[in-house]
C-alpha atoms as a PDB file:
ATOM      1  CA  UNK A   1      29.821   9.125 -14.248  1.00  0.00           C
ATOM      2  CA  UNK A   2      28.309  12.910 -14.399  1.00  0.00           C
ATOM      3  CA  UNK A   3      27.013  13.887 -11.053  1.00  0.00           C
ATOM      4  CA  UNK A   4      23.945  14.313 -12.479  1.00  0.00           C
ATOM      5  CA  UNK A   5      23.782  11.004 -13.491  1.00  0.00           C
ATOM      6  CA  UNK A   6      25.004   9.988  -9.676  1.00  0.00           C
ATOM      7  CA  UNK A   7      22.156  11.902  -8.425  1.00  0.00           C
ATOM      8  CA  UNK A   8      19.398  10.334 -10.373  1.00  0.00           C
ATOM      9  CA  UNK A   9      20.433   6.807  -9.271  1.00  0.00           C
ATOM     10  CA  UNK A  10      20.698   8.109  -5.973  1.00  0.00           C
ATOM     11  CA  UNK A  11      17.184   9.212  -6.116  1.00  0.00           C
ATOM     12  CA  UNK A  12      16.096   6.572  -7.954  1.00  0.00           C
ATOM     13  CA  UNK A  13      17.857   4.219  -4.809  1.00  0.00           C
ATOM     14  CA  UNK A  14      15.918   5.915  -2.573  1.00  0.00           C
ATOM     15  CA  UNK A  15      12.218   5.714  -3.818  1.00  0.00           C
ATOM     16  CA  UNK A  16      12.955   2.022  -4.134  1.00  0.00           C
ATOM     17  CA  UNK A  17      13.771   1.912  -0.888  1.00  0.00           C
ATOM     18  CA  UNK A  18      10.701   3.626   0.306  1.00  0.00           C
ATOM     19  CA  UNK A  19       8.750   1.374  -1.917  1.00  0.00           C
ATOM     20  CA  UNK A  20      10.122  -1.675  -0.448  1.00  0.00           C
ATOM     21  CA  UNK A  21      10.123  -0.400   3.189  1.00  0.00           C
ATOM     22  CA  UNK A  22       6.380  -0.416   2.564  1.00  0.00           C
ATOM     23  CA  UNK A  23       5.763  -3.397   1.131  1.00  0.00           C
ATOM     24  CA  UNK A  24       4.246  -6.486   3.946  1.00  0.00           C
ATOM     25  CA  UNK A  25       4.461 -10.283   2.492  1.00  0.00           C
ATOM     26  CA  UNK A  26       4.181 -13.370   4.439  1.00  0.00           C
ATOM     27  CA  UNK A  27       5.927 -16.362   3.190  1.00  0.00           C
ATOM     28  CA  UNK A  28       3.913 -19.649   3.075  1.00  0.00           C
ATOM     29  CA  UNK A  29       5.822 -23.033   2.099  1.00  0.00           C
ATOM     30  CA  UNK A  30       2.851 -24.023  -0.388  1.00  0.00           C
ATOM     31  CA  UNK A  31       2.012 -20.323  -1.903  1.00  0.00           C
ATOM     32  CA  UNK A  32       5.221 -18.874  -1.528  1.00  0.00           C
ATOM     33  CA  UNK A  33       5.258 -14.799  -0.821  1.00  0.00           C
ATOM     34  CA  UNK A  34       1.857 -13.734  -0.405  1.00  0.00           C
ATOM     35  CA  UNK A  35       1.333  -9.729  -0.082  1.00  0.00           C
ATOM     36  CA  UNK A  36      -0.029  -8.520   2.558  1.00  0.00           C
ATOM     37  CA  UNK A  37      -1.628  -4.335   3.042  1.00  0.00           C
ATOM     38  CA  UNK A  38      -0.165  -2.335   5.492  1.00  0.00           C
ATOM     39  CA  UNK A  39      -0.502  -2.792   9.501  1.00  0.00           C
ATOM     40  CA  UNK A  40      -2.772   0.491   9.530  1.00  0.00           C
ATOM     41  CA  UNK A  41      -5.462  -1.084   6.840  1.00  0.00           C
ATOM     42  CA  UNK A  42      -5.142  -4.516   8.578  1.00  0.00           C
ATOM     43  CA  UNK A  43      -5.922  -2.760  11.702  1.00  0.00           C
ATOM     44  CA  UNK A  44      -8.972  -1.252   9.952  1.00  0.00           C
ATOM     45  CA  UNK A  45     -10.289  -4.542   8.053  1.00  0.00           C
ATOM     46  CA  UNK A  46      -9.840  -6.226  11.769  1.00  0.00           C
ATOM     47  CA  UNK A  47     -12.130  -3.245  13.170  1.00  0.00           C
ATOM     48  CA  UNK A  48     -14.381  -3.705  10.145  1.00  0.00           C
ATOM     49  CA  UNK A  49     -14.809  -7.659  11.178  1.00  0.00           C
ATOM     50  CA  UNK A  50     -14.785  -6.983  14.848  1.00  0.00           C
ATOM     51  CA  UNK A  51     -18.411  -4.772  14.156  1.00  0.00           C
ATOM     52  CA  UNK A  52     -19.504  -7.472  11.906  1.00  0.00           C
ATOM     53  CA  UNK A  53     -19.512  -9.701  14.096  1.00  0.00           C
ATOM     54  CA  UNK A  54     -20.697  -8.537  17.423  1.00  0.00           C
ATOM     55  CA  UNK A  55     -23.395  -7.015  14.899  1.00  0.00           C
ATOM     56  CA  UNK A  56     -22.729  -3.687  15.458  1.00  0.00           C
ATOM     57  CA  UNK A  57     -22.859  -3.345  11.193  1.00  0.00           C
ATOM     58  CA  UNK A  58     -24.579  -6.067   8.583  1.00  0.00           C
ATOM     59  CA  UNK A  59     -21.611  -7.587   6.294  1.00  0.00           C
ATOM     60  CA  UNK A  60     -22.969  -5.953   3.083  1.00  0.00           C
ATOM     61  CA  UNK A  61     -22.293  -2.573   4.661  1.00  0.00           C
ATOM     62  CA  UNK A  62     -18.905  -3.191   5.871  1.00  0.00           C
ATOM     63  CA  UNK A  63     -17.878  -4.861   2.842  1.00  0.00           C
ATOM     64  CA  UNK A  64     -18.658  -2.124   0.802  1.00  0.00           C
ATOM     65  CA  UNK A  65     -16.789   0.412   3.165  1.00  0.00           C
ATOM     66  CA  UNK A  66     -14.184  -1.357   2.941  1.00  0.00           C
ATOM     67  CA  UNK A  67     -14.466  -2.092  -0.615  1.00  0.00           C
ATOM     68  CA  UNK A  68     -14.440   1.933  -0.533  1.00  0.00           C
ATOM     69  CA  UNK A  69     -11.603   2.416   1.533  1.00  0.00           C
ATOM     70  CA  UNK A  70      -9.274  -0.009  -0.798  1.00  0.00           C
ATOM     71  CA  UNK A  71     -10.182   2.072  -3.929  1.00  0.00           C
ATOM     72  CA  UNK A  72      -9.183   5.200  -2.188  1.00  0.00           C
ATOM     73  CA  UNK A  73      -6.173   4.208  -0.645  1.00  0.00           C
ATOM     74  CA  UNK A  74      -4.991   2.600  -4.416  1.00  0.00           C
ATOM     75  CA  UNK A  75      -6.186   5.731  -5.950  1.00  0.00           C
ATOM     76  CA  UNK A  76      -4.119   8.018  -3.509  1.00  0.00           C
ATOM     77  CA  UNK A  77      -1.112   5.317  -3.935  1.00  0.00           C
ATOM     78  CA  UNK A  78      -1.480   6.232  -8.157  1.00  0.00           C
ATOM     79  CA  UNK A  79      -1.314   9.851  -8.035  1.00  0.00           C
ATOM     80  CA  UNK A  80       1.780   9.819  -5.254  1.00  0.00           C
ATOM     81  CA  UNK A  81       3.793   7.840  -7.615  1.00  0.00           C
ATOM     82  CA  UNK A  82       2.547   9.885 -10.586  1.00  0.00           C
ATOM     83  CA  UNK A  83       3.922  12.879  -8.507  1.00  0.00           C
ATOM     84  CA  UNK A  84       7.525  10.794  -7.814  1.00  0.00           C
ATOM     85  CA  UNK A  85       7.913   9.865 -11.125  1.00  0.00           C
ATOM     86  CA  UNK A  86       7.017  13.728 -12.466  1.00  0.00           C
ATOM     87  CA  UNK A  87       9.943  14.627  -9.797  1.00  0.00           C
ATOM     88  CA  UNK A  88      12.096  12.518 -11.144  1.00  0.00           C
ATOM     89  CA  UNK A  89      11.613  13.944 -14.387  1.00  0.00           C
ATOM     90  CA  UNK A  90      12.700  17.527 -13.122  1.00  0.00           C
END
């Protein structure tokens, strides 16, 4: 094997280990692996329903913040792995 071939697996080793490092599941004996986000947005969801309900915010606002705040984090998720996989390339 080239050692440019060796390095490309070893890169290639690497962002899947990232990946997986960052991946939460819980497993449940009916369901089986069930995904779960990060600690850091279930932090923020658990803020989110805290303010809901001592009333601090009315559920259609936080709902749509939070709505919000998945489709940024997936959009900033797409164009870091866009970036990786342009790396890779090089």
């Amino acid at each position: 094997m080239s050692q440019q071939v060796a390095d490309v697996l070893d890169q290639r080793s690497a962002v899947e280990a990232v990946r997986s490092a960052h991946r939460f599941e819980l497993n449940l004996p009916v369901l089986g692996a069930v995904p779960l986000p990060p600690p850091e947005q279930l932090a923020y969801f658990a803020a989110m329903g805290l303010m809901v309900a001592f009333e601090i915010i009315e559920w259609p606002i936080a709902l749509t913040i939070a709505a919000g705040h998945l489709l940024a984090t997936e959009q900033h998720n797409r164009v870091l792995e866009e970036v990786g996989e342009a790396l890779e390339g090089v």
